[in-house]
N, C-alpha and C. Protein backbone atom coordinates (compact mmCIF):
# COMPACT_ATOMS: atom_id res chain seq x y z
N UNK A 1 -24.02 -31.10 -49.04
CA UNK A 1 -24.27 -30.19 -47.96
C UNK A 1 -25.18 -30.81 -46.91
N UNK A 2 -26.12 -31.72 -47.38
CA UNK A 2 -27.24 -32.07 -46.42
C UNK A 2 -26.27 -33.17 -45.73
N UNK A 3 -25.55 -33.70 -46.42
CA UNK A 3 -24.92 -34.70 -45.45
C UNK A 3 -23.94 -34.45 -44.22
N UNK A 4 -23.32 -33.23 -44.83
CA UNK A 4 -22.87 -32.41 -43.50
C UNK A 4 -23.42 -32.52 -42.51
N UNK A 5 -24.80 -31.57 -42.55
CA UNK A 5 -25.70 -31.22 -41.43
C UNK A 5 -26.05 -32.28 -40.64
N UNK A 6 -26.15 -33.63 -41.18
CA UNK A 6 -26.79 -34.73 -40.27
C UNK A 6 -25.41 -35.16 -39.90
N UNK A 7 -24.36 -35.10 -40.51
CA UNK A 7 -23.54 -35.41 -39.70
C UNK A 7 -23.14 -34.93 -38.29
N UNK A 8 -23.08 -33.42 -38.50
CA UNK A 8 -22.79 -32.48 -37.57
C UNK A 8 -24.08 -33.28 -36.03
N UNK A 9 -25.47 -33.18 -36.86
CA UNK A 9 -26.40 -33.27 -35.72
C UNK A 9 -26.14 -34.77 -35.09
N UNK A 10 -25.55 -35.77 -35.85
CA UNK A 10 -25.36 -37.14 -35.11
C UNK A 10 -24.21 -36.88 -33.84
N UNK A 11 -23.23 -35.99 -34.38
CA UNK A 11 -21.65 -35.64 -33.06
C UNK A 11 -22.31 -35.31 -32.44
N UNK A 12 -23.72 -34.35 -32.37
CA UNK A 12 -23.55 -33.79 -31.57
C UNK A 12 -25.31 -34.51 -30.30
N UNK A 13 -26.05 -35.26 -31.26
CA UNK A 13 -26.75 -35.95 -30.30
C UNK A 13 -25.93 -36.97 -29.74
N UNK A 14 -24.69 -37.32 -29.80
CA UNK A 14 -23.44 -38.75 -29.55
C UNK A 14 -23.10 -37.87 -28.06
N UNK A 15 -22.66 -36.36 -28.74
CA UNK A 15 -21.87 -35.66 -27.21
C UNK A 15 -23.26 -35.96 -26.32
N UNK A 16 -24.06 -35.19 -26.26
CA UNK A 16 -25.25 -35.37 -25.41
C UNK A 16 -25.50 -36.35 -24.83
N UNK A 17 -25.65 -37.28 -25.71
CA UNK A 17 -25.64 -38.58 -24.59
C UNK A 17 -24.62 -39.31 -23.99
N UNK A 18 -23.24 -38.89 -24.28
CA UNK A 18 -22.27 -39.35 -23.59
C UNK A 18 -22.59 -38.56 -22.29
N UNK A 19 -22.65 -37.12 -22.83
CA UNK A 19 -22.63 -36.26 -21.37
C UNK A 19 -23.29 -36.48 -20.16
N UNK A 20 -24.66 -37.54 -20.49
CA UNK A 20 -25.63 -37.41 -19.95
C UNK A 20 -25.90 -38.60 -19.36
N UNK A 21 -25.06 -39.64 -19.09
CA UNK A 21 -24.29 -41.09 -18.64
C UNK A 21 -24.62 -40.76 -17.40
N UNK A 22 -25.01 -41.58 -16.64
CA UNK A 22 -25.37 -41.45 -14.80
C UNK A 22 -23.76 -42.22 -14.65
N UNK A 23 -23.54 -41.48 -14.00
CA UNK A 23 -22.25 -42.01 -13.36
C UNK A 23 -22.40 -42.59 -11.68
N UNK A 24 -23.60 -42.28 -11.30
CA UNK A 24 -23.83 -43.39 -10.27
C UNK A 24 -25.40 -43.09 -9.93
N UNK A 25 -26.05 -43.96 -8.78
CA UNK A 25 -27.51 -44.12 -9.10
C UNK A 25 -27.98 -45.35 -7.82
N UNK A 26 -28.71 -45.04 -7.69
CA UNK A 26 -29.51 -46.72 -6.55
C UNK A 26 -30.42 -47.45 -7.55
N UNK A 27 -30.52 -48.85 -7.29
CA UNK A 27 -31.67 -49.44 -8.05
C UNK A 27 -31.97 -50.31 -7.31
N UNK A 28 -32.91 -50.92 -7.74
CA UNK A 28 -34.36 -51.69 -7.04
C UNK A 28 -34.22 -52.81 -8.33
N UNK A 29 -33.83 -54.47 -8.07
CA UNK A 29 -33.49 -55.50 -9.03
C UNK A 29 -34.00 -57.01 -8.42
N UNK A 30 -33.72 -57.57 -9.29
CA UNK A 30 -33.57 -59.20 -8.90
C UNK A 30 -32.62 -59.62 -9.41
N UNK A 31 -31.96 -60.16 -8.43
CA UNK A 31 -31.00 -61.11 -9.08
C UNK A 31 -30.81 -61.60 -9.52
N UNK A 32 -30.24 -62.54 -10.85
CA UNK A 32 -30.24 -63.36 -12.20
C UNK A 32 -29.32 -64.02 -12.09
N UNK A 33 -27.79 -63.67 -11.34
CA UNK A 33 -27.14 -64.07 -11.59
C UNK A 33 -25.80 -63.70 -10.66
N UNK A 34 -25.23 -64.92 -10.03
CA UNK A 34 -23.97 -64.58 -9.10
C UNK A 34 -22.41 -65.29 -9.14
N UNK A 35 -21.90 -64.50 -9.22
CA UNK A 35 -20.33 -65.06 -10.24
C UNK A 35 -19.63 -64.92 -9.19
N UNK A 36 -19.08 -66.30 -8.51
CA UNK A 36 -18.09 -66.22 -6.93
C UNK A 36 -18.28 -67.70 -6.39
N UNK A 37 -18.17 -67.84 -5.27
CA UNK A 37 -18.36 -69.07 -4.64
C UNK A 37 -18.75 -68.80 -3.29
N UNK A 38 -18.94 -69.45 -2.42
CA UNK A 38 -19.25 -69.23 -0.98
C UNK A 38 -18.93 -68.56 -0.02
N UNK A 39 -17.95 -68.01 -0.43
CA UNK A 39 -16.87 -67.16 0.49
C UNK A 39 -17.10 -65.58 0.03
N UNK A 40 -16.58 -65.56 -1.24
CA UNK A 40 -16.71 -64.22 -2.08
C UNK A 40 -17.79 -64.34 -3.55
N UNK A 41 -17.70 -62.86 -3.79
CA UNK A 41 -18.53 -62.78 -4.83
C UNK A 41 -17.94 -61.91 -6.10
N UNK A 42 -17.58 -62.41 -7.00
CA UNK A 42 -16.96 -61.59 -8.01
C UNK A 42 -17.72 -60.36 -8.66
N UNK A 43 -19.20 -60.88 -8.89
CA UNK A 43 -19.69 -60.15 -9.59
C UNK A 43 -21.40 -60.45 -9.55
N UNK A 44 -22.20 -59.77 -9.74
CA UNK A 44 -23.35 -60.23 -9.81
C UNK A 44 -24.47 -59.16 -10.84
N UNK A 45 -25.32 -59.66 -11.10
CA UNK A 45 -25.94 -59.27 -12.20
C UNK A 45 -27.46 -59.16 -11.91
N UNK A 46 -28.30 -57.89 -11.63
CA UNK A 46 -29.78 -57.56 -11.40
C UNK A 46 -30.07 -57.63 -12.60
N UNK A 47 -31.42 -57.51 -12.86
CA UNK A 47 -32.50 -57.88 -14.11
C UNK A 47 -33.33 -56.18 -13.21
N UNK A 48 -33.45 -54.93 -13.96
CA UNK A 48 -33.88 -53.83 -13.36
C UNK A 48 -34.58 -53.18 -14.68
N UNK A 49 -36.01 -53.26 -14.43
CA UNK A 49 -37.41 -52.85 -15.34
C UNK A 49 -36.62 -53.48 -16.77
N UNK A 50 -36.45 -54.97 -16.82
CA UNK A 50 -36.01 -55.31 -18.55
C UNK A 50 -34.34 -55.50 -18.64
N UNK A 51 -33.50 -54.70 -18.04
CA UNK A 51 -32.34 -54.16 -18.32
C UNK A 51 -31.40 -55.24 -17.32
N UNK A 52 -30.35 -56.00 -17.71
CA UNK A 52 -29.49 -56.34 -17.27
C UNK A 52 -28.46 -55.62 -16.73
N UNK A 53 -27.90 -55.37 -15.15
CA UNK A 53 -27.22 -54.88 -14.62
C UNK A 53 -25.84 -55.15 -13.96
N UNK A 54 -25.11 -55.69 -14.38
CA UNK A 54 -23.81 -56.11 -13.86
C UNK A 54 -22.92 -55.26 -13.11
N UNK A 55 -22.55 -55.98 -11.71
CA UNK A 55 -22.12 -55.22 -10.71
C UNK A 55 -21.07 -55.70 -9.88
N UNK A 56 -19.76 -54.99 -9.76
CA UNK A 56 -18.61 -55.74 -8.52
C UNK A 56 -18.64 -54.97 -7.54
N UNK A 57 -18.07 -55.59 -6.47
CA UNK A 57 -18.01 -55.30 -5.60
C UNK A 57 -16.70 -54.40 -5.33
N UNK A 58 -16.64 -53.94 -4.24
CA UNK A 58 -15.48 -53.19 -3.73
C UNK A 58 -15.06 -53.18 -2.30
N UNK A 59 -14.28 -53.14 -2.09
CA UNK A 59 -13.42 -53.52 -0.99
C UNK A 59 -14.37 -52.47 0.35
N UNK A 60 -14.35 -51.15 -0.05
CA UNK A 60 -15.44 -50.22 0.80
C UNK A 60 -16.62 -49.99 0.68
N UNK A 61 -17.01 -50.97 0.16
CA UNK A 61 -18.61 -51.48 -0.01
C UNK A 61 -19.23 -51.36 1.79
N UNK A 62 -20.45 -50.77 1.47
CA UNK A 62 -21.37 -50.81 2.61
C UNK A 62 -22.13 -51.72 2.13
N UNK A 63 -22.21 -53.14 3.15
CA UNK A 63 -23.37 -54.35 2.55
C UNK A 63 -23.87 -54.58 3.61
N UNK A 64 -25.14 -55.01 3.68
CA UNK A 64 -25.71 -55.07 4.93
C UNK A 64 -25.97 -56.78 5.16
N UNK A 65 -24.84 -57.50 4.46
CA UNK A 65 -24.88 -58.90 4.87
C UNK A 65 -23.56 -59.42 3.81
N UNK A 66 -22.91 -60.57 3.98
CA UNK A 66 -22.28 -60.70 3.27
C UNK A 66 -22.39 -61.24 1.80
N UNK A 67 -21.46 -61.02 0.57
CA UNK A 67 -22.44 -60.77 -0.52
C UNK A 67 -22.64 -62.39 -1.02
N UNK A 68 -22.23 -63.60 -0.17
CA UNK A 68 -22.86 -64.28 -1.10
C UNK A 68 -24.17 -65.09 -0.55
N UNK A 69 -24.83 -63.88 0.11
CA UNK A 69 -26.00 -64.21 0.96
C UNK A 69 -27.14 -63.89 -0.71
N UNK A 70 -26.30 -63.42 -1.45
CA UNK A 70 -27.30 -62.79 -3.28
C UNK A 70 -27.92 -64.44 -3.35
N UNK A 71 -26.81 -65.46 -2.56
CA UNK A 71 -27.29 -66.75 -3.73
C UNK A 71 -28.99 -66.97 -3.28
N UNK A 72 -28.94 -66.60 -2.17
CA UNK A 72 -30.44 -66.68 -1.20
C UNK A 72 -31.56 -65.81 -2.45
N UNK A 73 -31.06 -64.73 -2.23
CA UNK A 73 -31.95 -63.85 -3.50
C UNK A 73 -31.67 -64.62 -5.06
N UNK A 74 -30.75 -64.99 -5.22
CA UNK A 74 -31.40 -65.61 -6.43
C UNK A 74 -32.42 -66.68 -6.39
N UNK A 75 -32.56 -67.39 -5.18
CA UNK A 75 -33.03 -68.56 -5.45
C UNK A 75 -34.93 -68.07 -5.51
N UNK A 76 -34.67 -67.42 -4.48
CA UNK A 76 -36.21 -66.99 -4.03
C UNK A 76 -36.88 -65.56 -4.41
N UNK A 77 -36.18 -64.98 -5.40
CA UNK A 77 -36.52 -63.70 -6.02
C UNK A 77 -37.35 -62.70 -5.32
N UNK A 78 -36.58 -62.37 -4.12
CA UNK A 78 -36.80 -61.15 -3.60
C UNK A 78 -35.69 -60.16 -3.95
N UNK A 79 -35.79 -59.00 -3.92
CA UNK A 79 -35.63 -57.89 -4.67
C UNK A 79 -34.50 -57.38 -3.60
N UNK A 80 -33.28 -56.74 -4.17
CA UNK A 80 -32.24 -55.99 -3.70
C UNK A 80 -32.20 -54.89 -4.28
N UNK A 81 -31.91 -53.73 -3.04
CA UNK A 81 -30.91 -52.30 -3.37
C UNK A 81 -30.03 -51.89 -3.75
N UNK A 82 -29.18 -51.91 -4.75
CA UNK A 82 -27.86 -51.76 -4.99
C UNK A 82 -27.43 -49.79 -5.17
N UNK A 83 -26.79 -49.11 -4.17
CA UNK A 83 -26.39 -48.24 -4.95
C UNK A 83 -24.59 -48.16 -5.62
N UNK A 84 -25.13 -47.88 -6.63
CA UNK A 84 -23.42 -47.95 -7.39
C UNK A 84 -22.93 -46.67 -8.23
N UNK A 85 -21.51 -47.30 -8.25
CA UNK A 85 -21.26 -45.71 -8.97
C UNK A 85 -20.43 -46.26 -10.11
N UNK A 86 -20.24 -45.36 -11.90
CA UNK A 86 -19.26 -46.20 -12.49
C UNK A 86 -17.50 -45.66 -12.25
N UNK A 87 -17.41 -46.70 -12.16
CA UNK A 87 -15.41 -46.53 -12.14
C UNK A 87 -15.16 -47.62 -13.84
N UNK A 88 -14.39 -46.48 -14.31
CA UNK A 88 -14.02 -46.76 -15.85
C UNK A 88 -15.49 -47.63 -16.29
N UNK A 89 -14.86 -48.57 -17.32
CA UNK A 89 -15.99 -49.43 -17.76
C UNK A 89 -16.77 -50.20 -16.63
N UNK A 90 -16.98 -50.01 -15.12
CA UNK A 90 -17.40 -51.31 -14.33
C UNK A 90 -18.34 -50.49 -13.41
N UNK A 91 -19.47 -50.89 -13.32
CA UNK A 91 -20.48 -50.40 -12.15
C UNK A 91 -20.07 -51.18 -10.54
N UNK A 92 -19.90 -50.05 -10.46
CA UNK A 92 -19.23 -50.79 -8.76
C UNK A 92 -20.50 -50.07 -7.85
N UNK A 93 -20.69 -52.31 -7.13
CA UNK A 93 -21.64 -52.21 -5.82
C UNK A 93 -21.12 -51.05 -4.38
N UNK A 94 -21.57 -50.10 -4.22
CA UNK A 94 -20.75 -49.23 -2.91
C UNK A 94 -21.89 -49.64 -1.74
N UNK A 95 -23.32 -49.86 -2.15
CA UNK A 95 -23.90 -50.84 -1.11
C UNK A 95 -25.03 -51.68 -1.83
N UNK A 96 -25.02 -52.92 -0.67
CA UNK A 96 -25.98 -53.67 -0.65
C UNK A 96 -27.27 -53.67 0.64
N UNK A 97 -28.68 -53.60 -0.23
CA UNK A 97 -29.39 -54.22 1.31
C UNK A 97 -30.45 -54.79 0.51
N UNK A 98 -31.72 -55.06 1.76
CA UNK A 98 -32.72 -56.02 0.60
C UNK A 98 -33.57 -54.71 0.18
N UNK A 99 -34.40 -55.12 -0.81
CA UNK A 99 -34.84 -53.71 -1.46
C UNK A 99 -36.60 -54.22 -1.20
């Protein structure tokens, strides 16, 4: 019987925190890391309070420079804005500026 109950309470602290998923958000990061080449940018990755953040871009992205101006921020670790939203498994950049 007791194993029931903790079962029941694990579904249901699991629903809760699924429910409770930010599905989009702004953050304040440094850059760690930029996956592209000179032209474009596939993907890039903030370091935000500890937490690794991986982020693509999108075609209707608002950026306030082009994105592989990040390589600049990686080099010299000044801090970017990203707000994003998630689409399926992928946090998509909808803008960039410096933060």
């Amino acid at each position: 019987m007791r194993s029931a109950r903790q079962l029941r309470i694990a579904v249901l602290v699991l629903m809760l925190a699924t429910a409770c998923a930010q599905t989009s958000g702004t953050v304040i990061g440094t850059v760690i890391n930029v996956d592209g080449d000179l032209t474009a940018v596939q993907s890039f990755t903030l370091l935000v309070e500890g937490d690794e953040m991986v982020f693509v871009p999108t075609d209707d992205g608002v950026y306030a420079y082009p994105l592989p101006h990040l390589r600049d921020h990686l080099r010299d670790g000044t801090p970017v804005r990203v707000g994003w939203e998630r689409r399926g498994d992928q946090l998509v950049a909808t803008t960039v500026e410096d933060g």
